[in-house]
Each structure stands twice: as C-alpha cells, then as structure tokens.
Protein backbone atom coordinates (compact mmCIF):
# COMPACT_ATOMS: atom_id res chain seq x y z
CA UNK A 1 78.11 119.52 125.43
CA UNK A 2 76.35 116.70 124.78
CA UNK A 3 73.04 118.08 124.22
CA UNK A 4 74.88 120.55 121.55
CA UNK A 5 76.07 117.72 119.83
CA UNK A 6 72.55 116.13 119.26
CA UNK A 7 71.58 119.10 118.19
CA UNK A 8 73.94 119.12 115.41
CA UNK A 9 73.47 115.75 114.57
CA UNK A 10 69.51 115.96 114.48
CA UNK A 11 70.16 118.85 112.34
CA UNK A 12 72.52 117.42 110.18
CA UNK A 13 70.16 113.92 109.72
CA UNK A 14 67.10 116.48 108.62
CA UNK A 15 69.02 117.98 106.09
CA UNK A 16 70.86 115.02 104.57
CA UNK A 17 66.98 113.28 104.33
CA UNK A 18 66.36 116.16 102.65
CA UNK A 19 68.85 116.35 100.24
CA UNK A 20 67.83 112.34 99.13
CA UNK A 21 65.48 113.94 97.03
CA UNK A 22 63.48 110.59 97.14
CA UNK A 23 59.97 109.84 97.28
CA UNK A 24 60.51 106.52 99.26
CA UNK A 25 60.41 106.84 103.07
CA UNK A 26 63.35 105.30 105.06
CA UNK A 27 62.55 104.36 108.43
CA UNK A 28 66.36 105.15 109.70
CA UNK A 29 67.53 105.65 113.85
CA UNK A 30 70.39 105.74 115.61
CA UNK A 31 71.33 103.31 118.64
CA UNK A 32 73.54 104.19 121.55
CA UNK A 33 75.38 101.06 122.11
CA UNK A 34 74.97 101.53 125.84
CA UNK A 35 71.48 101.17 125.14
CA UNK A 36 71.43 97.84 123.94
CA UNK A 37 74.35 97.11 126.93
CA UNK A 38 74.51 99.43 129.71
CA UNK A 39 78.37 97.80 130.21
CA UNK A 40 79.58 99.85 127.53
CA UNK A 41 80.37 103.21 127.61
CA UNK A 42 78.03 106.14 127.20
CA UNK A 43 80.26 108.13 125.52
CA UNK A 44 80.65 105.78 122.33
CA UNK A 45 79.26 106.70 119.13
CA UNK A 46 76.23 105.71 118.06
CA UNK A 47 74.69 102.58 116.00
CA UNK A 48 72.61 103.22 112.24
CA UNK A 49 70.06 100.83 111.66
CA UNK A 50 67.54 101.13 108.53
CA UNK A 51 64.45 99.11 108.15
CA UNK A 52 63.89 98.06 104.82
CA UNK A 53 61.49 100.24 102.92
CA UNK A 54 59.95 97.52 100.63
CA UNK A 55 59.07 93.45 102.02
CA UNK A 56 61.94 91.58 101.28
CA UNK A 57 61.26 88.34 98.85
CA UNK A 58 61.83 85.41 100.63
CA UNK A 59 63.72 84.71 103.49
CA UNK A 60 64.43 88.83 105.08
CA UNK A 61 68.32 89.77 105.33
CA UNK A 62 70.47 91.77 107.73
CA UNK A 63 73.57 94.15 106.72
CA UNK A 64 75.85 94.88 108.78
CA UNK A 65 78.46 97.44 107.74
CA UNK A 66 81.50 97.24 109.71
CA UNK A 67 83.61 101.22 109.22
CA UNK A 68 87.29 101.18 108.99
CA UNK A 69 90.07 102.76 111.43
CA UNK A 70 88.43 104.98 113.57
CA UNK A 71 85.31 105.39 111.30
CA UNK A 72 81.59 105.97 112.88
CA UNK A 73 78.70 104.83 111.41
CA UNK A 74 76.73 107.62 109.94
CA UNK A 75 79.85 107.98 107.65
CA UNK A 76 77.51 104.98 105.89
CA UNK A 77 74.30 106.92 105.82
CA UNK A 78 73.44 106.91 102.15
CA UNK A 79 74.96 102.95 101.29
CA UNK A 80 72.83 101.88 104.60
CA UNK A 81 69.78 103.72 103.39
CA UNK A 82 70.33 102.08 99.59
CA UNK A 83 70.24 98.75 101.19
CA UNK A 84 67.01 99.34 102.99
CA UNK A 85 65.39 100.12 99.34
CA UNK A 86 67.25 97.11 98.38
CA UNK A 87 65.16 95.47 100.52
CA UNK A 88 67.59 94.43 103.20
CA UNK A 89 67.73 95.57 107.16
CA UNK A 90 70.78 97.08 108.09
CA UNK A 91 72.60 97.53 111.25
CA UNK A 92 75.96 99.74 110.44
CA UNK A 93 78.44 98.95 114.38
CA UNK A 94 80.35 101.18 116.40
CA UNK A 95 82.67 99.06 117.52
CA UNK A 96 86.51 98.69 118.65
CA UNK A 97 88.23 99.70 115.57
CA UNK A 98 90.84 102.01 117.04
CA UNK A 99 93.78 99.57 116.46
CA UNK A 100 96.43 100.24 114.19
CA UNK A 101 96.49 96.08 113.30
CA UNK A 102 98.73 96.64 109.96
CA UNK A 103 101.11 98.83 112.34
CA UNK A 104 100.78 96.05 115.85
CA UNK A 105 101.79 92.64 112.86
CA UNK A 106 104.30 94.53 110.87
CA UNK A 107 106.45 94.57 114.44
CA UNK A 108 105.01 90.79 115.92
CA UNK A 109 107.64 87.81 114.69
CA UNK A 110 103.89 86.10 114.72
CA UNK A 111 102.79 84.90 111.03
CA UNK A 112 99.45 84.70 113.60
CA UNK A 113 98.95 88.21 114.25
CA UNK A 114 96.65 89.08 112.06
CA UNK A 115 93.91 86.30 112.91
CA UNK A 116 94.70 86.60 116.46
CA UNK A 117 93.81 90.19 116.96
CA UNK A 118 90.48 90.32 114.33
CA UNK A 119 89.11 87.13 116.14
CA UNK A 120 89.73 88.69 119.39
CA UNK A 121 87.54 91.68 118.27
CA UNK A 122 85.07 89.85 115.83
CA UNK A 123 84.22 87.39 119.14
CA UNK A 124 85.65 88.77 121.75
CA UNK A 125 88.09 85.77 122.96
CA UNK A 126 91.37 86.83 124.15
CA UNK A 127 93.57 85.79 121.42
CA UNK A 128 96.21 88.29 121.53
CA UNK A 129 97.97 90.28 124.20
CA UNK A 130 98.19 93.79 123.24
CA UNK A 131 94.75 94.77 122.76
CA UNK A 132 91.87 94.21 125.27
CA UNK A 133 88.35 93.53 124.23
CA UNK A 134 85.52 91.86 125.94
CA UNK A 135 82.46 89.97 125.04
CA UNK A 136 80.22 92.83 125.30
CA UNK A 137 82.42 94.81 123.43
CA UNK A 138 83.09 92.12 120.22
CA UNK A 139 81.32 92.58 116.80
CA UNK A 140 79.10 89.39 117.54
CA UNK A 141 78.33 90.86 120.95
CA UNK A 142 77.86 94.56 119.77
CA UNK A 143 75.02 93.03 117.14
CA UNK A 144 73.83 90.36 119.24
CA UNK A 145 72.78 92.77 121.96
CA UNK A 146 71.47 95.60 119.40
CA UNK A 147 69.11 93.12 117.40
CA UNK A 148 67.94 91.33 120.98
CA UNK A 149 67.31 95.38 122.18
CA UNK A 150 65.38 96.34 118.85
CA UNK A 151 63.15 93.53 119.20
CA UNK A 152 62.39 94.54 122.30
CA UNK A 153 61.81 97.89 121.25
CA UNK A 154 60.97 98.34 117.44
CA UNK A 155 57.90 95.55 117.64
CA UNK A 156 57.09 96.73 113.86
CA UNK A 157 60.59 96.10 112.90
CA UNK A 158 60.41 92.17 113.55
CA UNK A 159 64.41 92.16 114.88
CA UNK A 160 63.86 89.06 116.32
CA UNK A 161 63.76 87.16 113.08
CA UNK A 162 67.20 87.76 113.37
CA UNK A 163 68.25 86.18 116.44
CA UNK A 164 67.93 82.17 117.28
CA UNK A 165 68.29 81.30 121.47
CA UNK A 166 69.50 84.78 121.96
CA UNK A 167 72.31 84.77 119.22
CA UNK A 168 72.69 86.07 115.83
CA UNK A 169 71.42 83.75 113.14
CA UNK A 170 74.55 84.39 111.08
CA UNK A 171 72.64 82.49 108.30
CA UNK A 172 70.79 85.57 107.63
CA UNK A 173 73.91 88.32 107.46
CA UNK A 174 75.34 89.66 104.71
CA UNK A 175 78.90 91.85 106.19
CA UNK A 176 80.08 94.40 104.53
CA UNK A 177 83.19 95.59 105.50
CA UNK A 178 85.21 98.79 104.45
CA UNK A 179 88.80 98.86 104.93
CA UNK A 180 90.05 97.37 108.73
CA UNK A 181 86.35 96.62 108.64
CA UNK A 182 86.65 94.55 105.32
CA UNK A 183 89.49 92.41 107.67
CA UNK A 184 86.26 91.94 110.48
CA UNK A 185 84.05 90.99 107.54
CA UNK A 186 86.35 88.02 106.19
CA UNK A 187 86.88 86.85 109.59
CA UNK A 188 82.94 86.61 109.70
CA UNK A 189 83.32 84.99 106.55
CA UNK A 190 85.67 82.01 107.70
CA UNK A 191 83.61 81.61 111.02
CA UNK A 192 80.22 81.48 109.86
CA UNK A 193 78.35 80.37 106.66
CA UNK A 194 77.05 84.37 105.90
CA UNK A 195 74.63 85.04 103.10
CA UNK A 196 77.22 87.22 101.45
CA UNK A 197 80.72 88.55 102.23
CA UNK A 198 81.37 92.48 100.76
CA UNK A 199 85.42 93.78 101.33
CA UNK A 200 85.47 97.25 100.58
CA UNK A 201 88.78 98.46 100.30
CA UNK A 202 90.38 96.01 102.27
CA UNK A 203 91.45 93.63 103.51
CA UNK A 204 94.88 95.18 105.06
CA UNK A 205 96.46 91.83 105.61
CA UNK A 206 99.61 91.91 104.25
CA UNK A 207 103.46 91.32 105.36
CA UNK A 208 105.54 94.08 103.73
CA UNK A 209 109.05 92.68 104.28
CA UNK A 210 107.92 89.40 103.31
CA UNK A 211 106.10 90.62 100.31
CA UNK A 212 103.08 88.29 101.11
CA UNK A 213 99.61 88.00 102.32
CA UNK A 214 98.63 86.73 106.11
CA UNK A 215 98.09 83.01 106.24
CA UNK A 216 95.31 83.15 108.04
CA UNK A 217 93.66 84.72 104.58
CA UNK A 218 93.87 81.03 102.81
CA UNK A 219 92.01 79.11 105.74
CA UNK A 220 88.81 77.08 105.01
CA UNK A 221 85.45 79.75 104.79
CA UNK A 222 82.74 78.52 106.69
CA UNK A 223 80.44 80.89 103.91
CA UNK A 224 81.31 79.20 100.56
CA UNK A 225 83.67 81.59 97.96
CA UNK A 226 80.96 82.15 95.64
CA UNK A 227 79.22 84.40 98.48
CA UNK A 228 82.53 86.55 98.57
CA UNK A 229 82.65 89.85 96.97
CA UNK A 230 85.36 93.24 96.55
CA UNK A 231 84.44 96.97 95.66
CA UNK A 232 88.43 97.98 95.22
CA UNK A 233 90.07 101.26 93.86
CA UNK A 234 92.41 101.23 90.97
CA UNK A 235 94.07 104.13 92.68
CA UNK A 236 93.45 103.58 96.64
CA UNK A 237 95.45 106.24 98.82
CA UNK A 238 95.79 103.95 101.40
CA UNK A 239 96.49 100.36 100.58
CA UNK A 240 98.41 99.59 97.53
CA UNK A 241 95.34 98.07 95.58
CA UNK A 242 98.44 95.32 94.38
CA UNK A 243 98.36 93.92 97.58
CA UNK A 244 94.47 93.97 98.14
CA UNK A 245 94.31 92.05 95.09
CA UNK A 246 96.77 89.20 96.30
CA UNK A 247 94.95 89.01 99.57
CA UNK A 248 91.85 88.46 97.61
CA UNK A 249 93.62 85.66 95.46
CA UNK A 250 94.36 84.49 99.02
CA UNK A 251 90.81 84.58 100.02
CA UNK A 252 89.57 82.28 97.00
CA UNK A 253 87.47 85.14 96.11
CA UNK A 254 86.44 84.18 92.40
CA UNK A 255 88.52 86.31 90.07
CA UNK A 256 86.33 87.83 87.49
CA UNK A 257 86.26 91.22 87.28
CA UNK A 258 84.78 94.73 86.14
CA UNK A 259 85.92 98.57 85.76
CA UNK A 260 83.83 101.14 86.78
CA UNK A 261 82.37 103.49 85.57
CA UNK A 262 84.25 101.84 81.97
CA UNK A 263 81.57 99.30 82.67
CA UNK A 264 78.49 101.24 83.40
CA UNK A 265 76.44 97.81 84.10
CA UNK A 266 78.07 95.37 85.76
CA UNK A 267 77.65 91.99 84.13
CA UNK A 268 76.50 88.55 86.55
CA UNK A 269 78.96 86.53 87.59
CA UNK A 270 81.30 89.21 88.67
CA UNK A 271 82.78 89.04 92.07
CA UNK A 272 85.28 91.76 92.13
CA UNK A 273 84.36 95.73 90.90
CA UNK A 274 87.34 98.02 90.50
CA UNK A 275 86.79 101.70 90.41
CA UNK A 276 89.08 103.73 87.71
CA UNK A 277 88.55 107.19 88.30
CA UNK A 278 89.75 110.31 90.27
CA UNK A 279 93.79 109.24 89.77
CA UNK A 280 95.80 111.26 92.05
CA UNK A 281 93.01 112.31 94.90
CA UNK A 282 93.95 111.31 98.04
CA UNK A 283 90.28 110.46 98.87
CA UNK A 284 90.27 107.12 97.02
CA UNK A 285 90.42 104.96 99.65
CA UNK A 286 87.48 106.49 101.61
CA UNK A 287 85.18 107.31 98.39
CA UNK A 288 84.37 103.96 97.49
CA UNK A 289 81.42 104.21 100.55
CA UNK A 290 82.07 107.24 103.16
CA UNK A 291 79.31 109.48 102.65
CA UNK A 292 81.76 112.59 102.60
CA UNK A 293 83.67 111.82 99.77
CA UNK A 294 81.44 109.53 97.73
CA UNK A 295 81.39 111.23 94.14
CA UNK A 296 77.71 112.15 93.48
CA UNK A 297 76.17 113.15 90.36
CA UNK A 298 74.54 116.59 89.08
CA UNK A 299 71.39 115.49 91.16
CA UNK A 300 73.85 114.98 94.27
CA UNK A 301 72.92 111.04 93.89
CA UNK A 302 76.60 108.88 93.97
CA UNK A 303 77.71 107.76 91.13
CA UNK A 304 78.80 104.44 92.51
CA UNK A 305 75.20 103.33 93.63
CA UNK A 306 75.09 101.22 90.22
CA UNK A 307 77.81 98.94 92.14
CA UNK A 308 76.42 99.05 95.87
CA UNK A 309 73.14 97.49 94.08
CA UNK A 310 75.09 94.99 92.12
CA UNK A 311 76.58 93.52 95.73
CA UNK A 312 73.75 93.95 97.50
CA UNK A 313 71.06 92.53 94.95
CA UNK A 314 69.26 89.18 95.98
C-alpha cells in the first residue's frame, strides 16, 4: 500500500511540474517527518520544502506555511513553489492540526482556551488538558528538527543558516498560516520577533455567545504590527469573514485595505487583501491558497498570485 501511494504521488508531482509551464527550475522535495525525528510516526504525511530558485538579496528568508484542519502540505504546492521564485526557502509542516480548537473553546468556561491549546502545539508545553502534544511533535520542534536534518543532508541548500545552537533563528521566518494554521502563525507572531506574519483565512478565534474575539488575540507581539499581514475572503464558507476581521482589529494588524481582483495591483502600505469574487461557492475558504481550488487563469496560472507576491515581496 504504501509503495502504491508513492507511486501516485511521484506521478502526480511529475505532472503538476509539468503543468507550471515555467522555464525556471524549482528545486522542490518532500520530507517524511520521521526522517528528520525517528520519534514520530512513519505513517504521517510528508513535509514540502522548496529551495529558492534565484539568490535572495540580503539577509536569505525561510517560509513556513502552516495548513489548516486536517490539511497536508502539498495542498501548498504552487504558493510554496511562488515563494521559492520569490526568492525565499520554504518549509510547508505536517503537523498536529487535527483539533477541532473552535469546537474544544466554544464548550471550556476558559476565556484561556484558545492560547492554551495553540501554545501547547506551536511549542509543545502542556498548557491544556484535552489534547496531548510533545516536544517533538510541536511546530518549533517539527521545523527545528527538519532544518537541523536538511543541513545535514541538502549541503547545497545551506539549511543551517537557519538554525542558531540547534534552534530556529526565528529572526529569519516569515509564517504563513491558512485557516487553524493562520491561529499557529499569530501565536508565532506574539512569541517571537518573525520577519513577517501572513493569516490566511483565519484566525478562528472567536467566542460566539459572547460575540467577541479571544483575549489572548490583543496580547503584546514579540514581531512588531507592521510585519502582520491578512489574505481574507469577502465570502469565506467557513468563518464568517465579520469575525476574522474583528480578530484582526484585535491583533493590531494595521487596517488598510484592498479588493481583489477590483484592485488588480495592490498598492504599498496595505496590510490586509480581501478577495471579492466567486459569491455563493462553497470553496471560498480553501481557494484563497489550496492548490485544488485556487482559481487559475486560461494558462492554468492562479489568478491570485498577484497577492501571494504582494505578501511575500522583500
């Protein structure tokens, strides 16, 4: 079985690097998280990491995208791969993201929940007692140990610029987050001092009964607001974009903002992108990034590339 499933996915990788169409090579892999830790499990799915395809100016950045509920990374396969032409190394996690957190706070009496159960899988502390995950198994841990295993392995790829006394230099990361993993990326945010914050669709933060956002959402950022950004949907299926857009008032995340595609370049200075198209699909929520229902062009490019190189420009 699991040699049949490689077989699909090598198959599936070949034609999708096909179907770029571009004459740039990306230098793209996958990573078995056991790989980089033999704790974890060898059934888990696998890591995308990109190098970048030109030499980054200056100081060299790392992505990491973080999915939503449930998501796997090479979902991400064509907003990874921009970023690599952008310049940027990327590193999209498989990590514990099977919790239903809006579901586990709507029922805690806990104003904490929230920041309890994301620090507990950001780092890996145990900060709340319904859900169980380790050290190894933490988004720091997850990256630490798959940047310390590519510099071990990818010598050409220079990983280790990205790790300081066997940690992540945090200093160098820009998170990008869709959805639950837009949650993950603002707790990065408020921890460390990140090169750049991206929420995709998210956060999901939000008290329903109360009609408010999590507290948690208003504590000091360690990476200053002016490094926070939003890609949101005018018409997201999943969270009502109303309350994304109080959680971002919550976050400090400067308020100016641009439609798109109404605004076909998106002017400096803007920290928040809304999308206003495709009312009524049911796919909102998932298009703004998942490579599946992305809305591409006549030359199967996606039509919301325009914004991934707005956030992700230098």
């Amino acid at each position: 079985m699991r040699l049949n499933y490689n077989i699909v996915l090598i198959f599936i990788i070949f034609i999708f690097t096909i179907s770029i169409g571009c004459s740039q090579q990306i230098y793209f892999n996958f990573l078995a998280p056991s790989q980089a830790n033999p704790r974890l499990s060898q059934e888990e799915a696998m890591h995308y990491y990109v190098r970048p395809v030109i030499k980054p100016l200056g100081t060299a950045r790392l992505l990491l995208v973080l999915p939503g509920t449930k998501g796997k990374p090479r979902n991400f396969m064509r907003f990874c791969d921009l970023a690599g032409k952008e310049g940027y190394y990327v590193i999209a996690l498989n990590y514990e993201n099977g919790y239903n957190i809006r579901k586990l706070c709507q029922q805690s009496a806990s104003d904490d929940c929230f920041w309890d159960i994301r620090q507990e899988i950001v780092t890996g502390i145990d900060a709340y007692p319904d859900i169980a995950v380790s050290e190894d198994s933490s988004v720091a841990g997850r990256l630490r140990d798959a940047l310390l295993y590519l510099a071990g392995q990818d010598a050409e790829g220079n990983w280790q610029q990205f790790i300081t006394n066997r940690e992540v230099r945090w200093s160098s990361v820009t998170v990008a987050g869709h959805s639950q993993g837009a949650g993950h990326a603002a707790v990065l945010g408020k921890l460390y001092a990140l090169q750049r914050v991206i929420l995709i669709a998210g956060p999901n933060h939000f008290y329903v009964d109360a009609d408010k956002p999590a507290p948690w959402l208003s504590k000091a950022s360690a990476t200053p607001v002016h490094r926070w950004y939003a890609w949101l949907h005018a018409y997201d299926s999943s969270i009502p974009v109303e309350e994304q857009i109080q959680q971002l008032d919550a976050l400090r995340v400067p308020s100016k903002i641009a439609e798109f595609p109404a605004a076909s370049v998106i002017p400096q200075g803007t920290h928040r992108v809304m999308a206003n198209m495709d009312s009524g699909s049911p796919y909102t929520h998932l298009s703004l990034v998942i490579d599946a229902y992305t809305p591409v062009d006549d030359q199967q490019q996606p039509i919301y590339a325009p914004v991934w190189r707005y956030f992700l420009q230098y």
